[in-house]
Every structure is written in C-alpha cells, then in structure tokens.
N, C-alpha and C. Protein backbone atom coordinates (compact mmCIF):
# COMPACT_ATOMS: atom_id res chain seq x y z
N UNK A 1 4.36 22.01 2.61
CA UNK A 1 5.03 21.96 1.33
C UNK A 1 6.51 22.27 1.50
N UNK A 2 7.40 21.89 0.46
CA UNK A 2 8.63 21.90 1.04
C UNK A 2 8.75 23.55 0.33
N UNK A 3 9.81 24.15 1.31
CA UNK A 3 9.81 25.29 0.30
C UNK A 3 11.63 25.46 -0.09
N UNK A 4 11.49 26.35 -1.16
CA UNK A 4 12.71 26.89 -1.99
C UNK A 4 12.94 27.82 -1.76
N UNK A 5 14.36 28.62 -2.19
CA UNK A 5 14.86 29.58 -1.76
C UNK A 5 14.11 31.22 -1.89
N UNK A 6 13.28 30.86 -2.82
CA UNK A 6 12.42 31.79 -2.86
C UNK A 6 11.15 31.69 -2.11
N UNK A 7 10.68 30.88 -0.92
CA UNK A 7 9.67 30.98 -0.23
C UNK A 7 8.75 30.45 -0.68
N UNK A 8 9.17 30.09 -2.38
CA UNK A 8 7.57 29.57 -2.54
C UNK A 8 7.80 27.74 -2.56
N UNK A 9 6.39 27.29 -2.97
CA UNK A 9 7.31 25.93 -2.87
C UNK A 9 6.86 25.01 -4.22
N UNK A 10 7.97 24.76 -4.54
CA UNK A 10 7.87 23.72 -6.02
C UNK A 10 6.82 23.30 -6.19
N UNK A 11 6.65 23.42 -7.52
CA UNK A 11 5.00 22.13 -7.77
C UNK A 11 5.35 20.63 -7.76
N UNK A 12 6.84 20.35 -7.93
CA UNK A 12 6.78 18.65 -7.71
C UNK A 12 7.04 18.38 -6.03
N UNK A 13 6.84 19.14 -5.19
CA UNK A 13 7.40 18.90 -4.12
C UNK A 13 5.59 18.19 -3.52
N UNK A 14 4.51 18.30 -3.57
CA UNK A 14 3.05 18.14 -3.66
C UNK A 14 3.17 16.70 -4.24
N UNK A 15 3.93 16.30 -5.69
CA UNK A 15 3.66 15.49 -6.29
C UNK A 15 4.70 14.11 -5.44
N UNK A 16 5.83 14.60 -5.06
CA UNK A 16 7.00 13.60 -4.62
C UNK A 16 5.93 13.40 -2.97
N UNK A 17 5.62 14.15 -2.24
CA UNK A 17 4.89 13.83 -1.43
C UNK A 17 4.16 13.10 -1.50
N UNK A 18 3.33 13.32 -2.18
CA UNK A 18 1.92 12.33 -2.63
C UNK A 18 2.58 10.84 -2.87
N UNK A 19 3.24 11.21 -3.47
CA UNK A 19 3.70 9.12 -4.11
C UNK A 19 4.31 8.75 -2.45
N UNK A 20 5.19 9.04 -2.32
CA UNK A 20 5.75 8.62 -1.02
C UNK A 20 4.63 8.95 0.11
N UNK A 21 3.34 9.01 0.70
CA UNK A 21 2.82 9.12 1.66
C UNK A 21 1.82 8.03 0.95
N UNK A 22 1.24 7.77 -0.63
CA UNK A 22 -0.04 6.81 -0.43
C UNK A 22 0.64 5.45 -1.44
N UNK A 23 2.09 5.90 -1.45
CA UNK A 23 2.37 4.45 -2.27
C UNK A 23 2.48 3.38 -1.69
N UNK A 24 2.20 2.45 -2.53
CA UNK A 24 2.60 0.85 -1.99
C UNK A 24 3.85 -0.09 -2.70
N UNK A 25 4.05 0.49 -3.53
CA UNK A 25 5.02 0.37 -5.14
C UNK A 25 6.35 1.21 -4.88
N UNK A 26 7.78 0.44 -4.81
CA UNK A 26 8.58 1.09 -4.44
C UNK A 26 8.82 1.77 -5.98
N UNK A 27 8.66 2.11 -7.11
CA UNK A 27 8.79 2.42 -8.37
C UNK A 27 8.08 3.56 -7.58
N UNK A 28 6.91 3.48 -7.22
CA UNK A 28 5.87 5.12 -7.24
C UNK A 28 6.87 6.41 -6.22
N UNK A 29 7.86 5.56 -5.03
CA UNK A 29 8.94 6.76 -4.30
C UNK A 29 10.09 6.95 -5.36
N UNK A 30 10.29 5.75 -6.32
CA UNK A 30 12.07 5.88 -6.92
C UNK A 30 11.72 7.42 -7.83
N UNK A 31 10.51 7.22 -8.08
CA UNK A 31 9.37 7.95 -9.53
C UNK A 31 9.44 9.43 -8.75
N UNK A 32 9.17 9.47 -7.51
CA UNK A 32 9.24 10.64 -6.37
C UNK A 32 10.42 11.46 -6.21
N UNK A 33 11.38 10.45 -6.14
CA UNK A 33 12.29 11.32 -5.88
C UNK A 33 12.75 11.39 -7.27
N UNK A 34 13.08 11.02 -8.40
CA UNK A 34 13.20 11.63 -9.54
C UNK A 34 12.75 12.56 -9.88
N UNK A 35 11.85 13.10 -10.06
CA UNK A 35 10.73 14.56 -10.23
C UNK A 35 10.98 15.27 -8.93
N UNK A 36 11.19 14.85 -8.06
CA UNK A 36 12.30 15.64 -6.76
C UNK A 36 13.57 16.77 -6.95
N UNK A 37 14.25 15.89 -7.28
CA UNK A 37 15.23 16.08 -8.26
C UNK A 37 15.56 16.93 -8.90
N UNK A 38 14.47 16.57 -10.22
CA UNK A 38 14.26 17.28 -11.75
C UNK A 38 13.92 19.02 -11.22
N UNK A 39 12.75 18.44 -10.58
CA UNK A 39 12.24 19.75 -9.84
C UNK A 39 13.37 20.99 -9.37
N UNK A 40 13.95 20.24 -8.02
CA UNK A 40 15.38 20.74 -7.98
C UNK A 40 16.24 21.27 -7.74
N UNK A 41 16.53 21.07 -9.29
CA UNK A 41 17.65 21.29 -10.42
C UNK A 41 16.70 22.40 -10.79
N UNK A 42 16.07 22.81 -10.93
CA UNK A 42 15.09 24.15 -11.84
C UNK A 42 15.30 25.35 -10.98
N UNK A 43 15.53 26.16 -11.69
CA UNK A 43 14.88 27.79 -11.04
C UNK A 43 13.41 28.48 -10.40
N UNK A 44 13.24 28.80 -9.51
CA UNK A 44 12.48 29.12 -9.31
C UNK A 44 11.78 30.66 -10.46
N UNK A 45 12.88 31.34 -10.36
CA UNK A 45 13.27 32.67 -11.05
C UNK A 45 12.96 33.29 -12.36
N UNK A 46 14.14 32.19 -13.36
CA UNK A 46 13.70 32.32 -14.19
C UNK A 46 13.60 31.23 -15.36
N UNK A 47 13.32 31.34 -16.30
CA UNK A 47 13.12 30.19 -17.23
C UNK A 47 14.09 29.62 -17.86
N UNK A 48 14.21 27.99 -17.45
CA UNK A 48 15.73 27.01 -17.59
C UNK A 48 16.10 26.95 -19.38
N UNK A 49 16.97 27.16 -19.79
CA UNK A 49 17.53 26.91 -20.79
C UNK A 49 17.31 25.44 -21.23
N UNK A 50 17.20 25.22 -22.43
CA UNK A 50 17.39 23.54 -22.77
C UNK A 50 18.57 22.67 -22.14
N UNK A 51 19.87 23.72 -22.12
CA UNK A 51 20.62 22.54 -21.36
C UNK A 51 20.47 22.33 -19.72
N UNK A 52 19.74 23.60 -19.26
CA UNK A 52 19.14 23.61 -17.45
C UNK A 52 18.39 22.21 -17.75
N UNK A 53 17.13 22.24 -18.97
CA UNK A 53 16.05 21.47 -18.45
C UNK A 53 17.03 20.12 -18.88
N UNK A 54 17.67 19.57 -19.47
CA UNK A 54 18.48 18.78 -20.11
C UNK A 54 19.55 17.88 -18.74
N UNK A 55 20.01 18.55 -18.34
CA UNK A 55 21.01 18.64 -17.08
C UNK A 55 20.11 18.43 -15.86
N UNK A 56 18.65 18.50 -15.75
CA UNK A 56 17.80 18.39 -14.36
C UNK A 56 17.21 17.21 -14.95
N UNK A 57 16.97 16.51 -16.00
CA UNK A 57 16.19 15.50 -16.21
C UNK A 57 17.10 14.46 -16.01
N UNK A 58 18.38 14.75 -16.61
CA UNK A 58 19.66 13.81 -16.33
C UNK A 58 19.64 13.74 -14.31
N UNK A 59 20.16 14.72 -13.50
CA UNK A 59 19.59 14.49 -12.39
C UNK A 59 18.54 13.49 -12.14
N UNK A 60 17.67 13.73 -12.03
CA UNK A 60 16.28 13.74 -11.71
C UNK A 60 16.36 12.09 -12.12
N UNK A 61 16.96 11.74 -13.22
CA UNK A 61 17.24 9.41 -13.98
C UNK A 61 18.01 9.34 -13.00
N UNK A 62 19.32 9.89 -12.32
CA UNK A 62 20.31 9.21 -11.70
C UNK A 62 19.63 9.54 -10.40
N UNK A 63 18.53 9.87 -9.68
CA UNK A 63 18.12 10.08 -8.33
C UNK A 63 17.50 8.48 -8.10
N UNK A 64 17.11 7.66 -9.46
CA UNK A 64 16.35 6.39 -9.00
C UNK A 64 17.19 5.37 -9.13
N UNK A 65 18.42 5.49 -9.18
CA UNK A 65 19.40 4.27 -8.58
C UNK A 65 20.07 4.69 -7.66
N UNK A 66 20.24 5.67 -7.31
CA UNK A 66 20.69 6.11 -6.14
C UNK A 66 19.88 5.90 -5.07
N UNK A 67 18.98 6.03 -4.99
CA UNK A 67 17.68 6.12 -3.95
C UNK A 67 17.67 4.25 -3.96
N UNK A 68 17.15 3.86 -5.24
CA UNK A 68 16.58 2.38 -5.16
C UNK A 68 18.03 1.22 -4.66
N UNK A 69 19.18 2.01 -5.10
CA UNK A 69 20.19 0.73 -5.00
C UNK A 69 20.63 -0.35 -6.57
N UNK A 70 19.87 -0.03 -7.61
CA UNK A 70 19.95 -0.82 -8.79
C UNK A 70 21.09 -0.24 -9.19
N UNK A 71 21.87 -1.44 -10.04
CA UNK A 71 22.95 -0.56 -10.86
C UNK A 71 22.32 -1.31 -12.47
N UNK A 72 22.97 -0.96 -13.30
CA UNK A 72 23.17 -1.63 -14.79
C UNK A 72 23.77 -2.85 -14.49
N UNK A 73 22.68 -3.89 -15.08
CA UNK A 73 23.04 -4.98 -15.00
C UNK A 73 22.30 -5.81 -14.02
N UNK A 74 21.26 -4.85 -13.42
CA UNK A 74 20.78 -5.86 -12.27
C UNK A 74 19.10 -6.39 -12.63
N UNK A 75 18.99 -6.33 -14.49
CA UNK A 75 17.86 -6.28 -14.43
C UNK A 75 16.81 -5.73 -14.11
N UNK A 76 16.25 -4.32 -14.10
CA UNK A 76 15.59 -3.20 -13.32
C UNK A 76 15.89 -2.09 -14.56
N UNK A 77 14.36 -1.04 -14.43
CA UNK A 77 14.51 0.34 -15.02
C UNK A 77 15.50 0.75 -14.94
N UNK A 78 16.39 0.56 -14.46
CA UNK A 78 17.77 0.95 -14.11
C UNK A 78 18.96 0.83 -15.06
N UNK A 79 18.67 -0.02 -16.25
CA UNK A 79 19.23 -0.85 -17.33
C UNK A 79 18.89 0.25 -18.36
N UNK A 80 17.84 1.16 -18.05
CA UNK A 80 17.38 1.55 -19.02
C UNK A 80 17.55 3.10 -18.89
N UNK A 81 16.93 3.21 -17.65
CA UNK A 81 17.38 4.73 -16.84
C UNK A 81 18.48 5.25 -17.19
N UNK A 82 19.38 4.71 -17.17
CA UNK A 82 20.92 5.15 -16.85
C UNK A 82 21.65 5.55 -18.21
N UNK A 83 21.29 4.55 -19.18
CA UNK A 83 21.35 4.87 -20.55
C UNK A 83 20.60 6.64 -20.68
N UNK A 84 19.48 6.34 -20.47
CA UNK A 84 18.88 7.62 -20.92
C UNK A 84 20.05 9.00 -20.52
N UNK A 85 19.90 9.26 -19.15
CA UNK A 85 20.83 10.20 -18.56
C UNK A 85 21.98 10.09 -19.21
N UNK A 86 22.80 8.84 -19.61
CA UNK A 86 24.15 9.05 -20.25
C UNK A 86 23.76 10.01 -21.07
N UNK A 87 22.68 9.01 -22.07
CA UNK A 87 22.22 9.98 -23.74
C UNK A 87 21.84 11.77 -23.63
N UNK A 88 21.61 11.82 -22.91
CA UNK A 88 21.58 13.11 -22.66
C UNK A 88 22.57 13.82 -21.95
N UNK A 89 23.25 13.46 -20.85
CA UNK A 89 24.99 14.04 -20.69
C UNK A 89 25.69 14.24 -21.87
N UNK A 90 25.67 13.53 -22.22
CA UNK A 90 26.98 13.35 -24.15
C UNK A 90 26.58 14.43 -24.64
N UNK A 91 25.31 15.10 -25.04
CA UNK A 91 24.35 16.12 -25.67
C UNK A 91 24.34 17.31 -25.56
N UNK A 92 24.48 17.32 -24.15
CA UNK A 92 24.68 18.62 -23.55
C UNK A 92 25.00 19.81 -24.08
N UNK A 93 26.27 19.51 -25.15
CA UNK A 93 26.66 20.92 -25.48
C UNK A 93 26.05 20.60 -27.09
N UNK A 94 25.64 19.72 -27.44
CA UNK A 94 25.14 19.70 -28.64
C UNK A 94 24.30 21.11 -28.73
N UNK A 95 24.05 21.66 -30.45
CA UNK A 95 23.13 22.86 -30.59
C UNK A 95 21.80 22.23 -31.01
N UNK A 96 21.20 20.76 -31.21
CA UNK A 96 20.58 20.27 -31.26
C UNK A 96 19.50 21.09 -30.55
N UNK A 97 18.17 21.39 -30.83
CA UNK A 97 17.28 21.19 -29.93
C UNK A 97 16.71 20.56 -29.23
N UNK A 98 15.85 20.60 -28.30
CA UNK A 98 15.62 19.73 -26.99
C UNK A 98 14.99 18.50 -27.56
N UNK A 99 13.75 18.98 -28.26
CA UNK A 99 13.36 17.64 -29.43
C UNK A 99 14.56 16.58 -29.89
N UNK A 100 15.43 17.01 -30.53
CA UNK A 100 16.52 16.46 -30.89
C UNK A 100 17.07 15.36 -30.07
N UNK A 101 17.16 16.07 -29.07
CA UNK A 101 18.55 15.47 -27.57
C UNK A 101 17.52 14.36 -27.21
N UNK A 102 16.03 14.52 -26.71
CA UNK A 102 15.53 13.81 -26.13
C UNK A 102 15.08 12.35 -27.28
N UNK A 103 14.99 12.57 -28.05
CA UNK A 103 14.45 11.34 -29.11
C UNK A 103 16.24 10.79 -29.43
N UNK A 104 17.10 11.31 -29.21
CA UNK A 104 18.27 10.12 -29.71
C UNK A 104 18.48 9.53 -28.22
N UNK A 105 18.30 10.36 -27.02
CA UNK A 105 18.34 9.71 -25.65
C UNK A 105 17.35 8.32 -25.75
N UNK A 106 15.94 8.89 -26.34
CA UNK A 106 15.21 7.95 -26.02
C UNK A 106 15.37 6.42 -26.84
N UNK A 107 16.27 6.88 -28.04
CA UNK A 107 16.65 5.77 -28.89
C UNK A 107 17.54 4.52 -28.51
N UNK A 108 18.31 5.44 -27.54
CA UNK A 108 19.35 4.73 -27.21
C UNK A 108 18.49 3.28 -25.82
N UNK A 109 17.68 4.20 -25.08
CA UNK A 109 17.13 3.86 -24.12
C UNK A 109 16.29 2.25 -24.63
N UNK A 110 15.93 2.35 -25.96
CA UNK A 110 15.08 1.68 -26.16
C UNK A 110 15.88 0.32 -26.67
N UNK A 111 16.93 0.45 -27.51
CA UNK A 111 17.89 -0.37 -27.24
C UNK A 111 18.34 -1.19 -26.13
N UNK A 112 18.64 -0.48 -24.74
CA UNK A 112 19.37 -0.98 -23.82
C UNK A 112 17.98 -1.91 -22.98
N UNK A 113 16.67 -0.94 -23.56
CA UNK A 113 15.49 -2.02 -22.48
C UNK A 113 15.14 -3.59 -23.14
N UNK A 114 15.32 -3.50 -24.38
CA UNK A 114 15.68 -4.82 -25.58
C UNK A 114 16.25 -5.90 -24.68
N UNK A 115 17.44 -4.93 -24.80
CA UNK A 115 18.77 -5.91 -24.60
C UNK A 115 18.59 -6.98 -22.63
N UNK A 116 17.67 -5.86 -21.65
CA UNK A 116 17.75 -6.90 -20.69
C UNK A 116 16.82 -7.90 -21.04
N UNK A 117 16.69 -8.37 -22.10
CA UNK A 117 16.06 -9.92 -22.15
C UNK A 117 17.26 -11.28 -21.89
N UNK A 118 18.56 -10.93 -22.03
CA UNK A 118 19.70 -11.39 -21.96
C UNK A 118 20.13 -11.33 -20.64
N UNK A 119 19.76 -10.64 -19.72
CA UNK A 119 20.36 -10.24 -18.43
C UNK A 119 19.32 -11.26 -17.67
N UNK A 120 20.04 -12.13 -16.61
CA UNK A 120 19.76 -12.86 -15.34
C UNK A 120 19.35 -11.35 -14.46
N UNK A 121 17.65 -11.56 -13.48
CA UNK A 121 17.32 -10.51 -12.71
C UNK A 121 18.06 -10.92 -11.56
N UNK A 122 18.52 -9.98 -11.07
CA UNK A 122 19.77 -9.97 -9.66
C UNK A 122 18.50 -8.96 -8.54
N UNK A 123 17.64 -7.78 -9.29
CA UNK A 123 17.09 -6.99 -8.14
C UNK A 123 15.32 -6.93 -9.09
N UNK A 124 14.70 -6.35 -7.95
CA UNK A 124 13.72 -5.90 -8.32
C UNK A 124 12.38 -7.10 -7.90
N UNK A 125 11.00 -6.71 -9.03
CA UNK A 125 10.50 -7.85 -8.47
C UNK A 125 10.51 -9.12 -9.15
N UNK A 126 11.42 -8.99 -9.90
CA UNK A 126 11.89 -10.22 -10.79
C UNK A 126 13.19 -11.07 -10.06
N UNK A 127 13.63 -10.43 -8.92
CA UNK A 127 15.20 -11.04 -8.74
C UNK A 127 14.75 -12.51 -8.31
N UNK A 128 13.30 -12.93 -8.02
CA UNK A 128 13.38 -14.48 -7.76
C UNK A 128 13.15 -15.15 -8.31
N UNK A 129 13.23 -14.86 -9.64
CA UNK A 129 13.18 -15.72 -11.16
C UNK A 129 15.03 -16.06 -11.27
N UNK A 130 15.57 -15.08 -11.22
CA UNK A 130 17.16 -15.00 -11.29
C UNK A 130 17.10 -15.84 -12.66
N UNK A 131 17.86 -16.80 -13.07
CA UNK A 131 18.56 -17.24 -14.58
C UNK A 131 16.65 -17.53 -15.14
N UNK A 132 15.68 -17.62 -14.51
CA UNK A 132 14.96 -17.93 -15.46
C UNK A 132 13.98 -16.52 -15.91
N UNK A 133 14.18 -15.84 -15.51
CA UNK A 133 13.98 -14.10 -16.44
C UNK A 133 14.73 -14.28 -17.95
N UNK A 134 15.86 -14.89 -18.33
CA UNK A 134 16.65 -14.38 -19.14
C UNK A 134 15.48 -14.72 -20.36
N UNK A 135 15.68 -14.64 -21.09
CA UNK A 135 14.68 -14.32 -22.65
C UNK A 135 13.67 -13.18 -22.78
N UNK A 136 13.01 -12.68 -21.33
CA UNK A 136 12.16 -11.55 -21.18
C UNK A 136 12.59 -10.32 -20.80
N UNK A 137 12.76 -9.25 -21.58
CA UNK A 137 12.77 -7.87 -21.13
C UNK A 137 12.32 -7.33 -19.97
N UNK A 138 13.00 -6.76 -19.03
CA UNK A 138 12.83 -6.27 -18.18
C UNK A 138 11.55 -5.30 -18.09
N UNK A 139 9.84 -5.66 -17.26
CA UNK A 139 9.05 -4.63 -17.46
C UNK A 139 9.46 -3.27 -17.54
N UNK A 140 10.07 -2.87 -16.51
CA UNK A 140 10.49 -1.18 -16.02
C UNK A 140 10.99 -0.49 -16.68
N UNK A 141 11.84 -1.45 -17.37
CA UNK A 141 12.88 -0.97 -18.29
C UNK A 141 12.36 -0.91 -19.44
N UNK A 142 11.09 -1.40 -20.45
CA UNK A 142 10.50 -1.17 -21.55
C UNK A 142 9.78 -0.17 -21.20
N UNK A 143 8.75 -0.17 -19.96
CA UNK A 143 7.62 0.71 -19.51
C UNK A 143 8.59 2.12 -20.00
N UNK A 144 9.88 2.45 -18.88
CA UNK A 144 10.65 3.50 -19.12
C UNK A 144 10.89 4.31 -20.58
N UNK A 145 11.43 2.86 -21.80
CA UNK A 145 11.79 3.27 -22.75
C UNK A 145 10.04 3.71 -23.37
N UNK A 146 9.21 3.41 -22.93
CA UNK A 146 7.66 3.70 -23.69
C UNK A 146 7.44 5.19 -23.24
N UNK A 147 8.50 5.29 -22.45
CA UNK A 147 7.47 6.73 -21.55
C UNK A 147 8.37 7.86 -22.31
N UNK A 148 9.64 7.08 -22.69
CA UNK A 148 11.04 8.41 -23.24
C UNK A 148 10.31 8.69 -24.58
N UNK A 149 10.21 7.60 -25.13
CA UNK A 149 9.72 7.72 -26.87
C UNK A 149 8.37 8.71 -26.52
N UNK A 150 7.45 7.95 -25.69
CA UNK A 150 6.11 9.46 -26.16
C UNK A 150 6.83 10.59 -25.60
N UNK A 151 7.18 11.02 -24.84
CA UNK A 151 7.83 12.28 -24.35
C UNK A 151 8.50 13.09 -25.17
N UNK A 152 9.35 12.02 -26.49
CA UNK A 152 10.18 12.54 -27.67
C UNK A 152 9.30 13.09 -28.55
N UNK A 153 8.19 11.97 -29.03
CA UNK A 153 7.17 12.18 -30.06
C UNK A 153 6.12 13.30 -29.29
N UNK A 154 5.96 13.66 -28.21
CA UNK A 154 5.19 14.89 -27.93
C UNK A 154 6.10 16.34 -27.97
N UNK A 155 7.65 16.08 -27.49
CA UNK A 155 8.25 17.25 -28.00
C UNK A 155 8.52 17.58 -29.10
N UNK A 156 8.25 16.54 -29.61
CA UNK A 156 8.56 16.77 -31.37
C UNK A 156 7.53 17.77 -32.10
C-alpha cells in the first residue's frame, strides 16, 4: 500500500491500484489517478474543510488530462472535466456550502457535455469518426456530467 506521511496508507491508494493493475479501459487508470489525487490533497490528521475537500476534487478533475493528454476541445471527458474543476476553482471562496458549489459546478458541466455534440473527435475512442462524431455528444463527457449531478443531488 502506498503510504503517507503518517505511516498509514490512504484508502484510495487500494482503489487507484486496483484500476491500474486489472484495467483494460484507459478511463478505469485516468479514473485512478484522479481519486489519487483527490485522495492526496486530503489530510490524513484531521478533517478537510469544504474548501480542502473543494480544492482536492478540483485536483483530483485536472489529474485526468494531465495523465490522459486530452485538452478541451478534443472531444473526450475532458470537455467536461475541466469545466467542472474551473466551476469549482471560481467557488472557492464562495460561503456557499459544499451542496451549493458542487450542483452549480455540476450545472455548468452539464452544459459543456451538451455542447461536444458540435465538436469534431480529435482523441479518445471516437477520434476515428473525426468530422463524423459531430451531432453526438461526447459519451465520457455526459457519463461525467451524470455522475456530477447525482453527486450534487446526493449532497443535497
């Protein structure tokens, strides 16, 4: 297990392992090292503030274009990802509660996964459709915005 400064060792460090040793799906490592990440960014110590947990989830979106190589625009969760983390950077100092921050993040998110129906796929496993993707939403990028919204509606 990987361990932290306190000797013990993260509970996502078990989980980022697992995807990266039985995956076949490069989404199941990008997914790994995000919760990598998220993980972290956390204290071992003591218990993260909304803007700790706020500020590690933002981490934790920008670890899967970094890792994968997607930017905005390339057709990919990534279209959608990246939005999210903005929506929640901007927030940060908001007094909003976490409920709050995460359902206008996820709003925004859900917008931007819409919108790659317009975008030619450049990456992913769509990039060999290229101009003939355009009218269909990017899977990853809706799957993503499906996963922000329940996440909102369960913190809610």
């Amino acid at each position: 297990m990987c361990k932290r400064q306190s000797g013990r060792s993260h509970p996502t460090s078990a989980r980022r392992r697992h995807l990266g040793r039985r995956s076949r799906c490069t989404s199941d490592a990008l997914w790994g090292a995000a919760l990598g990440r998220t993980g972290n960014s956390l204290s071992d110590e003591q218990a993260p503030s909304i803007r700790e947990i706020l500020q590690a989830v933002a981490a934790g979106a920008r670890a899967i274009p970094e890792m994968g190589g997607a930017k905005v625009g390339d057709k990919t969760m990534v279209d959608a990802i990246i939005p999210f983390a903005e929506g929640i950077e901007k927030r940060l100092d908001s007094a909003d509660p976490l409920a709050a921050v995460w359902a206008a993040a996820a709003a925004e998110v859900q917008t931007a996964a819409e919108a790659t129906a317009n975008i030619s796929a450049q990456k992913g496993r769509a990039r060999t459709h290229g101009d003939a993707s355009i009218g269909a939403p990017d899977p990853g990028a809706i799957s993503f915005s499906l996963l922000m919204r329940a996440a909102a509606a369960t913190l809610s």
